[in-house]
PDB file of N, CA and C in Angstrom:
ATOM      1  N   UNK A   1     -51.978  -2.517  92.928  1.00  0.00           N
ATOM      2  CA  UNK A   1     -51.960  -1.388  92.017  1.00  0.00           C
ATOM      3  C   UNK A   1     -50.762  -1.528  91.080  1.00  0.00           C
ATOM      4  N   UNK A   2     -50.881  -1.255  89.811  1.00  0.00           N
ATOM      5  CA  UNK A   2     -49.819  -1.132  88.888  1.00  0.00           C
ATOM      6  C   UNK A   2     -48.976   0.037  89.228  1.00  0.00           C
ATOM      7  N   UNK A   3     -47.702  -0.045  88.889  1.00  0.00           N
ATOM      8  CA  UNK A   3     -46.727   1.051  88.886  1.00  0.00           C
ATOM      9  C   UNK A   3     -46.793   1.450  87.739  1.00  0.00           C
ATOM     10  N   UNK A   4     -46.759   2.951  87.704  1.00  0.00           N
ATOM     11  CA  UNK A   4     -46.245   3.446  86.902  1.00  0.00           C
ATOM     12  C   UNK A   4     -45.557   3.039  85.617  1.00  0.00           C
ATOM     13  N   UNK A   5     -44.225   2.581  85.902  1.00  0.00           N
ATOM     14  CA  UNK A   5     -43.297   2.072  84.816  1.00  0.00           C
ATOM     15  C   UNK A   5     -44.056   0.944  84.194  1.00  0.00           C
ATOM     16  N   UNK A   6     -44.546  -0.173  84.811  1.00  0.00           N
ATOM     17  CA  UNK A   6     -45.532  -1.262  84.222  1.00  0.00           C
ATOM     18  C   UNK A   6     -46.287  -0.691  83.218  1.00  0.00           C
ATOM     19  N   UNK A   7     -47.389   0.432  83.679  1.00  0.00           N
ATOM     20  CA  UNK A   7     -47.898   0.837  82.809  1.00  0.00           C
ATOM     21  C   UNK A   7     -47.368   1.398  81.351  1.00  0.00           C
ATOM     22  N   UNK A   8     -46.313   2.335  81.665  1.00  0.00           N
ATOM     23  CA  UNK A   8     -45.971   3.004  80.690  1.00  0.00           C
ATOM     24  C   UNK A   8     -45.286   1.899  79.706  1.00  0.00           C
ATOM     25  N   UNK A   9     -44.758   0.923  80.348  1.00  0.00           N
ATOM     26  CA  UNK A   9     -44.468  -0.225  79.171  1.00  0.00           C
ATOM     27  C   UNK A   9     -45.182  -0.983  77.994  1.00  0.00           C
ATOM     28  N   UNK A  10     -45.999  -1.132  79.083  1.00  0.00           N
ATOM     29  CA  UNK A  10     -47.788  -2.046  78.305  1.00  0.00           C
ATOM     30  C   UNK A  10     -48.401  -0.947  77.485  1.00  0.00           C
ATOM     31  N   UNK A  11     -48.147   0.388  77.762  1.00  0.00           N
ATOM     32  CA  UNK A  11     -48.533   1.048  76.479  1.00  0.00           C
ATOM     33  C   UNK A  11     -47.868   1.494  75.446  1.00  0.00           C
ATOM     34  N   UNK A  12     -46.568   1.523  75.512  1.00  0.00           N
ATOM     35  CA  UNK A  12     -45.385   1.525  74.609  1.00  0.00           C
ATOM     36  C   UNK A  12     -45.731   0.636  73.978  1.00  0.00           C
ATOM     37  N   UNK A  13     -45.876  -1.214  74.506  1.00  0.00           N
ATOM     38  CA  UNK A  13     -46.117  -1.943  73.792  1.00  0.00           C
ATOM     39  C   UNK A  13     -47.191  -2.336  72.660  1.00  0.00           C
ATOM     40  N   UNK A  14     -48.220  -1.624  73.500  1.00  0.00           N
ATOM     41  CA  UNK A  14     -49.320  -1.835  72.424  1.00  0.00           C
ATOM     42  C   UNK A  14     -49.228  -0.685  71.365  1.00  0.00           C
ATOM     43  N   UNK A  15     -49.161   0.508  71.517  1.00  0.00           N
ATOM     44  CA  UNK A  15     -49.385   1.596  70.850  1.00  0.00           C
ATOM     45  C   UNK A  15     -48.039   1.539  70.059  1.00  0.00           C
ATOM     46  N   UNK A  16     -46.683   1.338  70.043  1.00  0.00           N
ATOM     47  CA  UNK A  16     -45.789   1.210  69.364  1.00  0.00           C
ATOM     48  C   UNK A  16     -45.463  -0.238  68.366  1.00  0.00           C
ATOM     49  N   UNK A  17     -45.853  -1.127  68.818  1.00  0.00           N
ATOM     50  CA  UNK A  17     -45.522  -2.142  68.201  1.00  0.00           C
ATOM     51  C   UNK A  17     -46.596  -2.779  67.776  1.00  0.00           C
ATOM     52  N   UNK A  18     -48.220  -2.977  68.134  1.00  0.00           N
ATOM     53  CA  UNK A  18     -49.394  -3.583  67.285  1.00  0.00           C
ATOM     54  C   UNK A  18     -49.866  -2.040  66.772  1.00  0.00           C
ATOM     55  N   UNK A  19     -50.111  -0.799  67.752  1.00  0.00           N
ATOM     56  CA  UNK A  19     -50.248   0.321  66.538  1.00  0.00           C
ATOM     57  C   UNK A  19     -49.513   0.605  65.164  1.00  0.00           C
ATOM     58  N   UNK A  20     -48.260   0.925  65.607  1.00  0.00           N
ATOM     59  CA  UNK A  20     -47.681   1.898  64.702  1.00  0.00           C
ATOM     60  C   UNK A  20     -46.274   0.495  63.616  1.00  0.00           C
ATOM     61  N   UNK A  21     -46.819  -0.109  64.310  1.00  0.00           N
ATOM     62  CA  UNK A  21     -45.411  -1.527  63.539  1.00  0.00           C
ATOM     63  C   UNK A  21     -44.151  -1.258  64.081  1.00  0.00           C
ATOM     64  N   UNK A  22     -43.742  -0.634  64.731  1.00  0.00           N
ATOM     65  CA  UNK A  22     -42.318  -0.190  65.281  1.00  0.00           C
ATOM     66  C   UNK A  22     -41.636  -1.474  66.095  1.00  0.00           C
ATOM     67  N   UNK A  23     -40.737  -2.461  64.974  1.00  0.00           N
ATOM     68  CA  UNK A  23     -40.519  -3.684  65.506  1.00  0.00           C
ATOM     69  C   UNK A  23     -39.021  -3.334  66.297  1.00  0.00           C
ATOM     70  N   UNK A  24     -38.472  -1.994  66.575  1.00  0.00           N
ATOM     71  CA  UNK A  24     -37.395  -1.616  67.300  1.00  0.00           C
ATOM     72  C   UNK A  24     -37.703  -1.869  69.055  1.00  0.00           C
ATOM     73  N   UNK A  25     -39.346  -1.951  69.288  1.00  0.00           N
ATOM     74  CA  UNK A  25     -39.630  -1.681  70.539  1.00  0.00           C
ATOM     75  C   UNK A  25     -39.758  -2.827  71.025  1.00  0.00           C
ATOM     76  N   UNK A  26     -39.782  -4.011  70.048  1.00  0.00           N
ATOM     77  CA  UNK A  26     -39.690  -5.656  70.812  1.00  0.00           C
ATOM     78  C   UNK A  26     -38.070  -5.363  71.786  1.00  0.00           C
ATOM     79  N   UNK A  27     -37.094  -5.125  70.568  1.00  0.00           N
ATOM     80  CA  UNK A  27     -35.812  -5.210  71.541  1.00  0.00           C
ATOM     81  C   UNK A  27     -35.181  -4.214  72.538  1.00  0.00           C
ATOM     82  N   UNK A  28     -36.065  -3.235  72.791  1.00  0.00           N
ATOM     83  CA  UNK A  28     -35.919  -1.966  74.019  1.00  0.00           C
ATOM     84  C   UNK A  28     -36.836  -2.679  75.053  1.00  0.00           C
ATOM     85  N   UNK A  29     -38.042  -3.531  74.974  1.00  0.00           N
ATOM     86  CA  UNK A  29     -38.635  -3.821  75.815  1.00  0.00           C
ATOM     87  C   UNK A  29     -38.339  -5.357  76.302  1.00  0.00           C
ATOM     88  N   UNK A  30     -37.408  -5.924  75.875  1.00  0.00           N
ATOM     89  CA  UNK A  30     -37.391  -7.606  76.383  1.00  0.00           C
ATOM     90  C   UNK A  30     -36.158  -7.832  76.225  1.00  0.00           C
ATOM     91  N   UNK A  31     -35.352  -9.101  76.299  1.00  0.00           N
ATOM     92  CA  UNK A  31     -34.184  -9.660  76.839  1.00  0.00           C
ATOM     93  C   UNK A  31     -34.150 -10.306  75.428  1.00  0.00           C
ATOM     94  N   UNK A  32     -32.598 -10.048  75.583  1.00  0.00           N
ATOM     95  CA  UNK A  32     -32.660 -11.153  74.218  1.00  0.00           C
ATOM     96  C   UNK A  32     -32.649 -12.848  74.037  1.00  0.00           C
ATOM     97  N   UNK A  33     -32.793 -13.325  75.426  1.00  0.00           N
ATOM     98  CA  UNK A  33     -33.855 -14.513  75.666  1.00  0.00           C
ATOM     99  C   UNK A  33     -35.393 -14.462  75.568  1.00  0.00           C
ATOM    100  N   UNK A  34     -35.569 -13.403  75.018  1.00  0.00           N
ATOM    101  CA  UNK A  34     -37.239 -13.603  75.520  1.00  0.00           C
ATOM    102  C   UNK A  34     -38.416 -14.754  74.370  1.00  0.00           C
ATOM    103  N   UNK A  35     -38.849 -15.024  74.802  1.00  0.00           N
ATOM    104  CA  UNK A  35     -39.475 -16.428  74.422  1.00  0.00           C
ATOM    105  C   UNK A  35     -40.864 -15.839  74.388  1.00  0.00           C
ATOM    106  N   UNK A  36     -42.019 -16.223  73.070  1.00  0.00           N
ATOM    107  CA  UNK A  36     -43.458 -15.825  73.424  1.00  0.00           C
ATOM    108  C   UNK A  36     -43.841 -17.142  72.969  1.00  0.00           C
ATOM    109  N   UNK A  37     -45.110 -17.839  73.310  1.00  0.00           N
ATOM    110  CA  UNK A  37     -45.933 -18.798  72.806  1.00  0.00           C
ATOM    111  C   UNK A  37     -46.735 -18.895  72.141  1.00  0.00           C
ATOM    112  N   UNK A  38     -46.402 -19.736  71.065  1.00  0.00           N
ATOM    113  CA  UNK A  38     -47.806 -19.225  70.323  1.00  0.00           C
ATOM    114  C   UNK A  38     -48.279 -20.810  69.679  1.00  0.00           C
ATOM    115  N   UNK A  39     -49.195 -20.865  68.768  1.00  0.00           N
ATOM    116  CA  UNK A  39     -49.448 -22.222  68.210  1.00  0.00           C
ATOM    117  C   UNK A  39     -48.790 -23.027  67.876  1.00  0.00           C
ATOM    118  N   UNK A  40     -47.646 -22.094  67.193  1.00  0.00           N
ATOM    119  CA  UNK A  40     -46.607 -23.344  66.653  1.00  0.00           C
ATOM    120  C   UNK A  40     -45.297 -23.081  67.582  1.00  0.00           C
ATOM    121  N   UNK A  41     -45.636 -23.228  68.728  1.00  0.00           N
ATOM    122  CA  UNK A  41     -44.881 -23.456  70.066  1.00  0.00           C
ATOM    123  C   UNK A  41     -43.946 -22.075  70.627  1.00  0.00           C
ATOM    124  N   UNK A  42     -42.895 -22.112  70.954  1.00  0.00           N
ATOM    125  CA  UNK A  42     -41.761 -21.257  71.535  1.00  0.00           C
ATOM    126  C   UNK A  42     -41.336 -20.583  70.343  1.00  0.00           C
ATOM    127  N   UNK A  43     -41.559 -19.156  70.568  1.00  0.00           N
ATOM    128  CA  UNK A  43     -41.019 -18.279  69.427  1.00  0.00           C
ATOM    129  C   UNK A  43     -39.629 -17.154  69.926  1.00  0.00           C
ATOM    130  N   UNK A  44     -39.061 -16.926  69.159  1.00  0.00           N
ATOM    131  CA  UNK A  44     -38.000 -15.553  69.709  1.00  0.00           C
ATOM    132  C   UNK A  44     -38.798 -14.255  69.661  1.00  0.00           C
ATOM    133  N   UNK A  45     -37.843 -13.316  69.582  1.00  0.00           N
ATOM    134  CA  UNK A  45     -38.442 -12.145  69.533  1.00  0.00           C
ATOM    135  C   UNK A  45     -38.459 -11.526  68.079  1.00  0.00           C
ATOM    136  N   UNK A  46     -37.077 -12.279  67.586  1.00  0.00           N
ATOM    137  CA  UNK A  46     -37.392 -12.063  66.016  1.00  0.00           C
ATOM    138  C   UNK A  46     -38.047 -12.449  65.165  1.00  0.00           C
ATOM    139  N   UNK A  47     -38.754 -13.807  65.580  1.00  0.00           N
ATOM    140  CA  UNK A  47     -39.848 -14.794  64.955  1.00  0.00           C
ATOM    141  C   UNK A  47     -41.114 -13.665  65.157  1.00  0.00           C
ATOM    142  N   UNK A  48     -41.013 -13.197  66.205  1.00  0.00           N
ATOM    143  CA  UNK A  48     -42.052 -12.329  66.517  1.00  0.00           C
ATOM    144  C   UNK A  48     -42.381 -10.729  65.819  1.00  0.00           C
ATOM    145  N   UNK A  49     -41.513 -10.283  64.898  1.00  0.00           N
ATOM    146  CA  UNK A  49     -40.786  -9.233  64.279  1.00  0.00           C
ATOM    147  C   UNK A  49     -41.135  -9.383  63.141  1.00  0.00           C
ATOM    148  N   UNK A  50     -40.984 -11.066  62.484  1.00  0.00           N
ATOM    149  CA  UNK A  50     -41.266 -11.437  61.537  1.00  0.00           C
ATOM    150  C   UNK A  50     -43.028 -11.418  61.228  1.00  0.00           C
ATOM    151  N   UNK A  51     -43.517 -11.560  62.034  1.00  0.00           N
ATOM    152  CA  UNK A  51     -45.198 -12.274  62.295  1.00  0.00           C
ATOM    153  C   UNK A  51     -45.475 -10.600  62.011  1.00  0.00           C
ATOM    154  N   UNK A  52     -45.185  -9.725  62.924  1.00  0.00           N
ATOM    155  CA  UNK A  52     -45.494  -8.389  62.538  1.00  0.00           C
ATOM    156  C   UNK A  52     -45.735  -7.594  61.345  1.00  0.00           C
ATOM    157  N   UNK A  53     -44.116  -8.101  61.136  1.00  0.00           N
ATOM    158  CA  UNK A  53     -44.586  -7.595  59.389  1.00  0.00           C
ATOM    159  C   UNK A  53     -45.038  -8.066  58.410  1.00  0.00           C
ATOM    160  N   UNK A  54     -45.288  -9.391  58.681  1.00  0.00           N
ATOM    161  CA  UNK A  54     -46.557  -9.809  57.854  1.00  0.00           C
ATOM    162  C   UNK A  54     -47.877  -9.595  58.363  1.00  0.00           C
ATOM    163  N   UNK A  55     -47.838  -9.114  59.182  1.00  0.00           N
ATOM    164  CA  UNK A  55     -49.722  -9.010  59.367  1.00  0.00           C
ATOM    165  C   UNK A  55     -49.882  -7.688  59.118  1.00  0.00           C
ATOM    166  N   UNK A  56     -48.850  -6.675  59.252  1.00  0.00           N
ATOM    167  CA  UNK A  56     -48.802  -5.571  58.369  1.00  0.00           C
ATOM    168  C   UNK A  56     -49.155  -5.355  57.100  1.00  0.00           C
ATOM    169  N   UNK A  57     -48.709  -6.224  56.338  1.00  0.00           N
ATOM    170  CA  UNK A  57     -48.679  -6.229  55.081  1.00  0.00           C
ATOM    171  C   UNK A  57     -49.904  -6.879  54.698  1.00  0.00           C
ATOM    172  N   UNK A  58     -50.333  -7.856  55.248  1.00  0.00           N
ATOM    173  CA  UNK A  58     -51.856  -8.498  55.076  1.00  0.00           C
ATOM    174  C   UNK A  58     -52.806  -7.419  55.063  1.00  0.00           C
ATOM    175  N   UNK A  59     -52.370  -6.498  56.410  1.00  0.00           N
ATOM    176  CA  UNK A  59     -53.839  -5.729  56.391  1.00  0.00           C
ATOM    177  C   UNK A  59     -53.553  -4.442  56.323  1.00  0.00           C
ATOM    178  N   UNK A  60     -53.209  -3.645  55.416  1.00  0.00           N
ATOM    179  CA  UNK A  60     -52.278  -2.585  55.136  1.00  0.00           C
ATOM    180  C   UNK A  60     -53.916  -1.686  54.999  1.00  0.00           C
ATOM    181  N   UNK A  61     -53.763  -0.483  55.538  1.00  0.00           N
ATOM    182  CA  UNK A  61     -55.161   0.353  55.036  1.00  0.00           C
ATOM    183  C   UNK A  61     -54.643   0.806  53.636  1.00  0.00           C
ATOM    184  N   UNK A  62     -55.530   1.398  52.885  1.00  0.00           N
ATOM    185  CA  UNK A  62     -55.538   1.766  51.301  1.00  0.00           C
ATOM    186  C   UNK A  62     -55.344   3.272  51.168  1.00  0.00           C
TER     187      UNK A  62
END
């Protein structure tokens, strides 16, 4: 069973940071080692901050 806190993280995460763009919640929720993977290999968290706000801006509603 998930705990609690697990949960409430994983939805912070989604609903704050792919909902609402709130790139403050990468660094309340991870280490400032934290490492994600992606195609073009080992990213930071600010590489990851970066990717955000461009896909923001790609798909901005009107």
């Amino acid at each position: 069973m998930v705990s609690i806190e697990k949960k409430t993280t994983v939805e912070r995460w989604f609903h704050e940071y792919f909902t609402e763009g709130n790139l403050r919640v990468i660094d309340e929720l991870t280490t400032p080692d934290f490492v994600y993977q992606s195609r073009n290999g080992d990213n930071s968290r600010e590489k990851m901050k970066d990717f955000m706000s461009w896909y923001r801006s790609v798909f901005q509603e009107d």
